[in-house]
Protein backbone atom coordinates (compact mmCIF):
# COMPACT_ATOMS: atom_id res chain seq x y z
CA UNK A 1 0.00 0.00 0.00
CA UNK A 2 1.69 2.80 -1.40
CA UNK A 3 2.33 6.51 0.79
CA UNK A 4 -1.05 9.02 0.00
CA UNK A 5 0.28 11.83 -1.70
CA UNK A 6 -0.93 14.19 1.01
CA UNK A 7 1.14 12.03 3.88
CA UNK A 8 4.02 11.85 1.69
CA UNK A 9 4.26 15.97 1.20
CA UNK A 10 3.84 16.23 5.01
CA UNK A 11 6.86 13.85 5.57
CA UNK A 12 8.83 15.85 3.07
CA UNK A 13 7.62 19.26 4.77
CA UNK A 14 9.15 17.68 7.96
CA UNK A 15 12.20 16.70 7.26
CA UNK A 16 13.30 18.23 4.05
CA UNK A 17 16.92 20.54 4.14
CA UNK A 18 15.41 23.73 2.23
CA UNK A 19 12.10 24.59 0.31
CA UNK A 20 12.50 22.62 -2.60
CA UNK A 21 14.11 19.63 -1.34
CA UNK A 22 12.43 16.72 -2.16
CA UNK A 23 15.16 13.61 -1.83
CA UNK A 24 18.17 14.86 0.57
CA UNK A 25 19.36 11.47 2.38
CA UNK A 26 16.45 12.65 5.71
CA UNK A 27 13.54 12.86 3.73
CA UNK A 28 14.57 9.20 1.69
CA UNK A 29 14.93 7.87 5.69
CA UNK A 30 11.77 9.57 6.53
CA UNK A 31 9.90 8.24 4.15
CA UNK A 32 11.17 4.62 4.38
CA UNK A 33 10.55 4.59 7.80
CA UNK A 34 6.69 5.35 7.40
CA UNK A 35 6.65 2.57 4.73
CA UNK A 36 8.32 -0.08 6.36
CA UNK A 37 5.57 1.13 9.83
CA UNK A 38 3.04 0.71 7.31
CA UNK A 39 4.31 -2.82 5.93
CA UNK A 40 5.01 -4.45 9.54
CA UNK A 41 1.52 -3.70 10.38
CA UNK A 42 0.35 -5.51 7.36
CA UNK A 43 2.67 -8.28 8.11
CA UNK A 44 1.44 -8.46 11.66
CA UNK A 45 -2.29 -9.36 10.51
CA UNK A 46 -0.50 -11.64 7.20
CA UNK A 47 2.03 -13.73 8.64
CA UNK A 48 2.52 -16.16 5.19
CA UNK A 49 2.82 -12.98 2.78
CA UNK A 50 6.14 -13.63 2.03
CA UNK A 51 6.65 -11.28 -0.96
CA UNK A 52 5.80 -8.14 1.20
CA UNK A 53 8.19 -9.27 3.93
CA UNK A 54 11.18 -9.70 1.12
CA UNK A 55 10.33 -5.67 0.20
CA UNK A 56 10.19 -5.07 4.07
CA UNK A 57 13.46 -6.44 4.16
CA UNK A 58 14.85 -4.83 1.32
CA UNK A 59 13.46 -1.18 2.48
CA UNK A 60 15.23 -1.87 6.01
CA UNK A 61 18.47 -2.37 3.74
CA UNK A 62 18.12 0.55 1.79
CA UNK A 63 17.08 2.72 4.80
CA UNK A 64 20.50 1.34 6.58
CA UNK A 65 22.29 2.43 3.68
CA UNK A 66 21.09 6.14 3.54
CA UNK A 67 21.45 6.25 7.72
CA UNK A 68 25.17 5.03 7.23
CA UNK A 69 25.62 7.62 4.29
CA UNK A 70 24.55 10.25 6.61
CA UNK A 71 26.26 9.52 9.39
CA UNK A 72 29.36 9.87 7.34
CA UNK A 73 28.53 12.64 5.35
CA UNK A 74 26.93 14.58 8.45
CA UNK A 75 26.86 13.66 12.05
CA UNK A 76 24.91 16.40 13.69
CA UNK A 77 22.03 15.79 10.72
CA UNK A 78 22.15 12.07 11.41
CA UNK A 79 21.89 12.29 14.78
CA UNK A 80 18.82 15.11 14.66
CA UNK A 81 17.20 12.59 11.79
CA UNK A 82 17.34 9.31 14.18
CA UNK A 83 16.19 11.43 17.28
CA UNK A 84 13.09 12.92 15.30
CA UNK A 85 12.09 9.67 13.88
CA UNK A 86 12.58 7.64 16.99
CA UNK A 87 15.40 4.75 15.63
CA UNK A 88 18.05 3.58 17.84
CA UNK A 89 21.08 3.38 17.14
């Protein structure tokens, strides 16, 4: 179940670097992280859908990826990016 267009712009409002930014490295983890809340709900309820839990899988990947990207590229953003979406690390 794909991101309503409406929820998506309010991620991007929330997160994004400057007016126009649409897909800095914090609004790609922002939205990941709403899609992969969405898609262990789902998962919760269908425990033998094993095609959604192979793109779950591969969304926590890709969000790991960005998260190490930015912690590289910028610490101060990373941490203010895991603090404002609640992830531990």
């Amino acid at each position: 179940m794909p991101l309503s267009i409406e929820k998506k712009s309010e991620i991007m409002a929330d997160h994004r670097r400057h007016e126009s930014d649409t897909g800095s490295a914090e609004v790609q983890v922002a939205l990941l992280t709403t899609r992969i809340q969405q898609l262990t709900e789902h998962l919760k309820t269908h425990k033998k859908d094993h095609s959604s839990r192979r793109g779950l899988l591969k969304m926590v990947g890709r969000r790991s990826a960005l998260l190490k990207f930015l912690a590289k590229a910028d610490r101060t953003q990373y941490l203010a990016t895991i603090g404002k979406l609640g992830l531990r690390k």
